[in-house]
Protein backbone atom coordinates (compact mmCIF):
# COMPACT_ATOMS: atom_id res chain seq x y z
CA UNK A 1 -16.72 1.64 20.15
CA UNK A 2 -14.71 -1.54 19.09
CA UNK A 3 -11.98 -2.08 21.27
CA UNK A 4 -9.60 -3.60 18.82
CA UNK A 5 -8.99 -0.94 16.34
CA UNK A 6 -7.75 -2.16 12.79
CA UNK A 7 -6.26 -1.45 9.63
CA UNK A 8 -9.49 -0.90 7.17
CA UNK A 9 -7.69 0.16 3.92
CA UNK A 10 -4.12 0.96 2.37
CA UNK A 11 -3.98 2.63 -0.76
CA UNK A 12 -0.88 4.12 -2.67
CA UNK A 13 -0.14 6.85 -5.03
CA UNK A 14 2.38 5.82 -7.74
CA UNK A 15 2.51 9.35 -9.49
CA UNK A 16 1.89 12.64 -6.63
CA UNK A 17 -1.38 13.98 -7.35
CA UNK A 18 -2.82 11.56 -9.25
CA UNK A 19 -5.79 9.01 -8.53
CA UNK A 20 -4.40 6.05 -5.98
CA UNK A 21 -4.65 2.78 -5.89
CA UNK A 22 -6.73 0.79 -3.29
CA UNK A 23 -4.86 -2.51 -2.15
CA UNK A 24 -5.38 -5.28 0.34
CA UNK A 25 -1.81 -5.16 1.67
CA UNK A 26 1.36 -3.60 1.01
CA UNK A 27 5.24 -3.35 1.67
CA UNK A 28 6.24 -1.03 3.89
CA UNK A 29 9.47 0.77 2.43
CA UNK A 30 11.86 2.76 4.75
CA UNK A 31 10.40 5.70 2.66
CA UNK A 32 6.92 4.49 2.67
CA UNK A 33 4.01 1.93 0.86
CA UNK A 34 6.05 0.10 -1.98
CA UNK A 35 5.47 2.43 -4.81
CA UNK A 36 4.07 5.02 -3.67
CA UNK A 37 5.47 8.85 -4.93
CA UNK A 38 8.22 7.32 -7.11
CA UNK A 39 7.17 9.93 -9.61
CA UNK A 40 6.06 13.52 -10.03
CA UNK A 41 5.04 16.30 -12.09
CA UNK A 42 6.63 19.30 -12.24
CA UNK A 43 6.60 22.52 -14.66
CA UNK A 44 9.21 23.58 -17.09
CA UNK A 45 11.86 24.95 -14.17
CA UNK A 46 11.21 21.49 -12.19
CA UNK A 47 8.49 23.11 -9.55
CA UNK A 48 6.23 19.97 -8.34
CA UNK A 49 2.82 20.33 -9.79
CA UNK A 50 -0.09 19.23 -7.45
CA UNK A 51 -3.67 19.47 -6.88
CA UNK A 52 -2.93 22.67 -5.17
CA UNK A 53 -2.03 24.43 -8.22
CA UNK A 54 -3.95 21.54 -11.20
CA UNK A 55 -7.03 20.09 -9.52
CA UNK A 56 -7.29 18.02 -13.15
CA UNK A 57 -4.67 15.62 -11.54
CA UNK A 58 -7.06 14.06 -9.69
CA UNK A 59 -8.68 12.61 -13.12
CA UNK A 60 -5.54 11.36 -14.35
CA UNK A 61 -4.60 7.89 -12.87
CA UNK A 62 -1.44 6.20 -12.80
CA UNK A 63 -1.46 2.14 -12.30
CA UNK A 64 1.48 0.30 -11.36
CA UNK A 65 3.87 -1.55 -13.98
CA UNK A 66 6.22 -4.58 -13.45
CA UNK A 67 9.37 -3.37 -12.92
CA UNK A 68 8.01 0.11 -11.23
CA UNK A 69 6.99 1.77 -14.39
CA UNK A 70 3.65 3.28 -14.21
CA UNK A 71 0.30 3.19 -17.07
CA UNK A 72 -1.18 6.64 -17.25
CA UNK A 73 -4.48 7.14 -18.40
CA UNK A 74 -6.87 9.51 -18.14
CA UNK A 75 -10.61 10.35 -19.88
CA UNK A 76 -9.72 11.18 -23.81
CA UNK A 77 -6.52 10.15 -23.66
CA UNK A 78 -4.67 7.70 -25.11
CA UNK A 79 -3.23 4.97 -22.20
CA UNK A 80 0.50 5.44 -21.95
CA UNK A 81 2.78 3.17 -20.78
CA UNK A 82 5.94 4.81 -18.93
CA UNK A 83 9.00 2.52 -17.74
CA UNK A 84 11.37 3.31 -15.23
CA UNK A 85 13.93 5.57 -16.95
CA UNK A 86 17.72 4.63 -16.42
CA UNK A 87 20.04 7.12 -15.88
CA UNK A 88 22.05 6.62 -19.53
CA UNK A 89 19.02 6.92 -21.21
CA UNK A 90 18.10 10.44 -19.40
CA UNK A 91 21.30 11.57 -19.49
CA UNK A 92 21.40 11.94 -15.58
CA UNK A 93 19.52 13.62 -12.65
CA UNK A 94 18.15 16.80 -13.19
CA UNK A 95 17.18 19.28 -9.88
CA UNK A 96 13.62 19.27 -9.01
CA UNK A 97 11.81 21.25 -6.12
CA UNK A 98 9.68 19.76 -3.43
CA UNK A 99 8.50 22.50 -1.34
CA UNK A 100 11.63 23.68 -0.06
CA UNK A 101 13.85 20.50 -0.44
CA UNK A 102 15.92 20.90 -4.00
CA UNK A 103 16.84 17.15 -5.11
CA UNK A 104 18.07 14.94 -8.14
CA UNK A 105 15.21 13.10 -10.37
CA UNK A 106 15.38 11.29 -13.34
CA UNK A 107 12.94 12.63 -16.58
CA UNK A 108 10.52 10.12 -17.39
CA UNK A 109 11.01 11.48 -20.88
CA UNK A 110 9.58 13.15 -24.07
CA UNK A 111 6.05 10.40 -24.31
CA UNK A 112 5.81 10.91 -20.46
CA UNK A 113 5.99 15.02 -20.93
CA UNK A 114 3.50 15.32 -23.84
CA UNK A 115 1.15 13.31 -22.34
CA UNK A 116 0.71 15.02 -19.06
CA UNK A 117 0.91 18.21 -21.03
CA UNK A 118 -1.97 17.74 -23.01
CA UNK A 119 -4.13 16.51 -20.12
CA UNK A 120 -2.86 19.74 -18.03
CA UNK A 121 -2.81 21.80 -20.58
CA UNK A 122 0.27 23.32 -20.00
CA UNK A 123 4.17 22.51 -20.08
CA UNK A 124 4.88 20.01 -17.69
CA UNK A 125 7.07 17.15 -17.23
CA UNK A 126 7.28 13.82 -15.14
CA UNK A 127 10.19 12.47 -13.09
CA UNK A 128 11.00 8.81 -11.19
CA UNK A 129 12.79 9.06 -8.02
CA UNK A 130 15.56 6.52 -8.55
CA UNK A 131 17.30 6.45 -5.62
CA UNK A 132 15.02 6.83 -2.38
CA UNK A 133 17.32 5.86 0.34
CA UNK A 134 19.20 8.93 0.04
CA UNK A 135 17.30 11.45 -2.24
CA UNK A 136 15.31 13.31 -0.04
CA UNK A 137 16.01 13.47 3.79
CA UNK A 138 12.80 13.77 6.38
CA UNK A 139 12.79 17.31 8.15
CA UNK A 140 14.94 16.83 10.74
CA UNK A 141 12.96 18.41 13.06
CA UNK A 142 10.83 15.06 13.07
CA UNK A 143 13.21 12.06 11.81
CA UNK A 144 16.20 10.56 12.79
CA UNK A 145 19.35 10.92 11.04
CA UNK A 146 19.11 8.69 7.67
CA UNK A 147 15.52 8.90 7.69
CA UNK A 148 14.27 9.91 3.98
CA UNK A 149 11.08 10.19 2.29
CA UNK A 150 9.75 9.75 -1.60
CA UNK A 151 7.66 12.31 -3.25
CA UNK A 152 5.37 12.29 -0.69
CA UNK A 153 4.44 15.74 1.06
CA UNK A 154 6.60 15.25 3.92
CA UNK A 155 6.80 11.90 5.45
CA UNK A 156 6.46 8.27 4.47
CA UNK A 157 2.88 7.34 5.70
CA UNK A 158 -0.28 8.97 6.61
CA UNK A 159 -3.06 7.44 8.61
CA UNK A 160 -6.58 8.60 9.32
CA UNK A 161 -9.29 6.92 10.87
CA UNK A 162 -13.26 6.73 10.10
CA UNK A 163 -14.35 8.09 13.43
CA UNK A 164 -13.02 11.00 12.78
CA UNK A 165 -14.26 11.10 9.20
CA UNK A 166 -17.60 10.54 10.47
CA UNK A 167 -16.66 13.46 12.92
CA UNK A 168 -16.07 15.67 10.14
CA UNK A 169 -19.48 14.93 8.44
CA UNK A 170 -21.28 14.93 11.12
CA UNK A 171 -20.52 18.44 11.86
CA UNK A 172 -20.40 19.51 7.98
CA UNK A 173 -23.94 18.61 7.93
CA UNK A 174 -24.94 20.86 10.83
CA UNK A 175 -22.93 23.69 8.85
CA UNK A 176 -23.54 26.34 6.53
CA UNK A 177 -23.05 24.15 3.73
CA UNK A 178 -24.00 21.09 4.36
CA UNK A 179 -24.57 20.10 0.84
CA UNK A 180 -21.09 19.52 0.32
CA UNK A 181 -21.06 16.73 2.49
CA UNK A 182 -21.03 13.85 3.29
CA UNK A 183 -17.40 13.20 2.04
CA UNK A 184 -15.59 10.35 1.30
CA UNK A 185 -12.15 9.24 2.58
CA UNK A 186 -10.24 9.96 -0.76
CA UNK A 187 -10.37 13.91 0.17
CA UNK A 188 -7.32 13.15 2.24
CA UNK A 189 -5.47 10.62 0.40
CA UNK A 190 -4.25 8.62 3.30
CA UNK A 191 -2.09 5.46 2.92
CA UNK A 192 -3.69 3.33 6.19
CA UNK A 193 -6.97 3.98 7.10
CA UNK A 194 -8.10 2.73 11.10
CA UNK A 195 -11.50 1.57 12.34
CA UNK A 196 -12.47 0.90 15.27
CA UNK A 197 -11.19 4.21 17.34
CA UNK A 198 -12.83 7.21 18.96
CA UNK A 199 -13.04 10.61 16.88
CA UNK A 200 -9.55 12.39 16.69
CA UNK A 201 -7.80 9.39 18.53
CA UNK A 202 -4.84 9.69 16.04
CA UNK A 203 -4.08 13.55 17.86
CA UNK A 204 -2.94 11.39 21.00
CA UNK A 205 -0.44 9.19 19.08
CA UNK A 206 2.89 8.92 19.25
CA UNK A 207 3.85 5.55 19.18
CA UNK A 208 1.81 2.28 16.68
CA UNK A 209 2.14 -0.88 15.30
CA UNK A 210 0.15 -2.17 12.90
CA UNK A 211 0.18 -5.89 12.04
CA UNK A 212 3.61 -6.60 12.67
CA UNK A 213 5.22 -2.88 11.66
CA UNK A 214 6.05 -0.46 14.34
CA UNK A 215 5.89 3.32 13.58
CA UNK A 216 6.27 6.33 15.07
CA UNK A 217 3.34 8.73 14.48
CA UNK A 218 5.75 12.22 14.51
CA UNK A 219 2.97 14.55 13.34
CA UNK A 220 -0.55 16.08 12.66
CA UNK A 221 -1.23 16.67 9.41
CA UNK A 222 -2.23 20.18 8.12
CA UNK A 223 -4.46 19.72 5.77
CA UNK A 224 -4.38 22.05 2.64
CA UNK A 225 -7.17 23.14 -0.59
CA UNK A 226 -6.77 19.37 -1.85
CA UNK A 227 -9.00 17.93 0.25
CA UNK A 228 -11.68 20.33 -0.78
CA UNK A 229 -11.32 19.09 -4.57
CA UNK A 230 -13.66 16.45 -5.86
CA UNK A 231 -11.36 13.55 -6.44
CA UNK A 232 -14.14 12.31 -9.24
CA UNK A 233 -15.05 15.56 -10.91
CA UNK A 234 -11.95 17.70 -9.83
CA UNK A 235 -14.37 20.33 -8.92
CA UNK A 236 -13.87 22.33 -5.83
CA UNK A 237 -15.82 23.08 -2.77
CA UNK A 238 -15.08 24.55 0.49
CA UNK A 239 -15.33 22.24 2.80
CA UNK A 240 -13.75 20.22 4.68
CA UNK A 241 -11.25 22.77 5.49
CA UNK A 242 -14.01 25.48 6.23
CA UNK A 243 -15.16 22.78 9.10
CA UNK A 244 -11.75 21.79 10.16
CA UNK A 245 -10.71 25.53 10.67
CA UNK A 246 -13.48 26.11 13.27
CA UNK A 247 -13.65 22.96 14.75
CA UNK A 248 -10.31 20.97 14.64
CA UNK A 249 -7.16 23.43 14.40
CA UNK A 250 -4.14 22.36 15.97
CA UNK A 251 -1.90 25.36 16.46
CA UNK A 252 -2.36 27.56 13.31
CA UNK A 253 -3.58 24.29 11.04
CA UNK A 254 -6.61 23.07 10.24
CA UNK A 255 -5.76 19.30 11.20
CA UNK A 256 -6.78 15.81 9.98
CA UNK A 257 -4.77 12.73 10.47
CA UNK A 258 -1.27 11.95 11.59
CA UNK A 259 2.02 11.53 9.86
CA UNK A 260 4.16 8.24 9.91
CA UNK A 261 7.70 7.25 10.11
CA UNK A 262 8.17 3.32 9.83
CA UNK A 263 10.85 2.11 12.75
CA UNK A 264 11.60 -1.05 10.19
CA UNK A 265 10.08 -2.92 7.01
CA UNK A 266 7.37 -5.04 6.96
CA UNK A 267 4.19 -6.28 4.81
CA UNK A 268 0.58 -4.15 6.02
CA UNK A 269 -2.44 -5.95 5.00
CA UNK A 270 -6.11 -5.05 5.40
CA UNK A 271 -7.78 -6.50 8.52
CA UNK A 272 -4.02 -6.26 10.36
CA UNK A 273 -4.27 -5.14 13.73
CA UNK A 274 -3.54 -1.45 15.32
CA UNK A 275 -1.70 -1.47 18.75
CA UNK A 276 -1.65 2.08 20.47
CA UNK A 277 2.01 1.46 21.89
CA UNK A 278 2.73 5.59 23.13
């Protein structure tokens, strides 16, 4: 095993859901990666839409605009451009649903709903978090007071490493279905991804810097039916959380990777490296 473990990838996820975008470094945000979870789909009541409920997000991509807008494309569809959307224009905030959390969003507007209609299939409409810093507060059973996240499932970063990936294949392919393996690292849909570690080090964590950013790692992450959908074909399988269930639960959840809070801003770039501080 190396004994200098490093950052091996970042990606970001402009729109929740939909296909990320691989980067060599990135600005780390109070809230998280630089980008990342500004916007969201919802239905016709404002009810997120992920993965969970439309595995055809994961063929839709959204790539990032100057200015934070985002260019959504998808196969058979015409490219769309979508800019930020001011508050005059949408006529102010309208309440959307995270989970449980109930906050203000701004509509991306009419272009933005059609078009992820028509690749759903179903009424839906897309929304920019304009205001971060004080949108959506962190459960405050993990954060500090102030502490807020974007779009994001719960918290501002999650890291995984590829020892524990290989973990996970290793023992999908002496499983009952080992044809579904081996899988790639997009199942998850981390933000930082970590060589150089043992299998499951990230469980131990509680405390990392990485480069120059300091974090505290407040959580493992239950994983849920997303990371059995084919992020290519948006087909779904079984595993990994058949595998994860019998082999890596943490409490009641099947468990892969850990959940980050960033102590301060900074600039994460591939190759940066990973301090175990706690």
């Amino acid at each position: 095993m190396s004994t200098s473990p490093t950052l091996t990838a970042l990606h970001f996820y402009p729109v929740k859901s939909l296909a990320g975008c691989t980067v060599p470094e990135a600005a780390v945000e109070p809230w998280g990666l630089a980008g990342d979870r500004r916007w969201m789909v919802a239905d016709a009541d404002g009810m997120m839409i992920t993965q969970r409920q439309q595995p055809r997000l994961a063929l839709a991509s959204a790539r990032p605009l100057p200015g934070g807008g985002v260019l959504l494309d998808a196969p058979g569809a015409e490219p769309l451009d979508v800019a930020v959307p001011s508050l005059a224009q949408a006529e102010g905030t309208v309440t959307v649903q995270v989970f449980r959390d109930k906050i203000e969003a701004v509509p991306a507007g009419d272009a933005a709903d059609t078009w992820v209609s028509a690749h759903l299939g179903t009424t839906a409409r897309l929304f920019h978090m304009d205001e971060p810093a004080n949108r959506r507060p962190i459960d405050p059973e993990y954060s500090l007071h102030g502490e807020t996240v974007s779009f994001a499932d719960g918290y501002p970063l999650l890291v995984t490493t590829l020892a524990s990936l290989d973990a996970v294949n290793a023992l999908i392919a002496q499983g009952d279905l080992p044809g579904e393996g081996p899988l790639p690292m997009n199942r998850f849909r981390p933000n930082a991804v970590v060589g150089g570690t043992e299998p499951w080090a990230e469980d131990g964590w509680r405390r990392v810097r990485i480069g120059q950013v300091t974090f505290r790692a407040v959580k493992d992450c239950g994983r849920c039916v997303v990371t059995t959908t084919d992020q290519a074909t948006a087909e779904r399988g079984k595993e990994p959380l058949r595998t994860l269930a019998r082999h890596h639960r943490i409490g009641t959840k099947a468990v892969f990777g850990k959940n980050l809070i960033p102590e301060h801003t900074g600039t994460l770039r591939v190759g940066d490296a990973v301090e175990i501080l706690d």
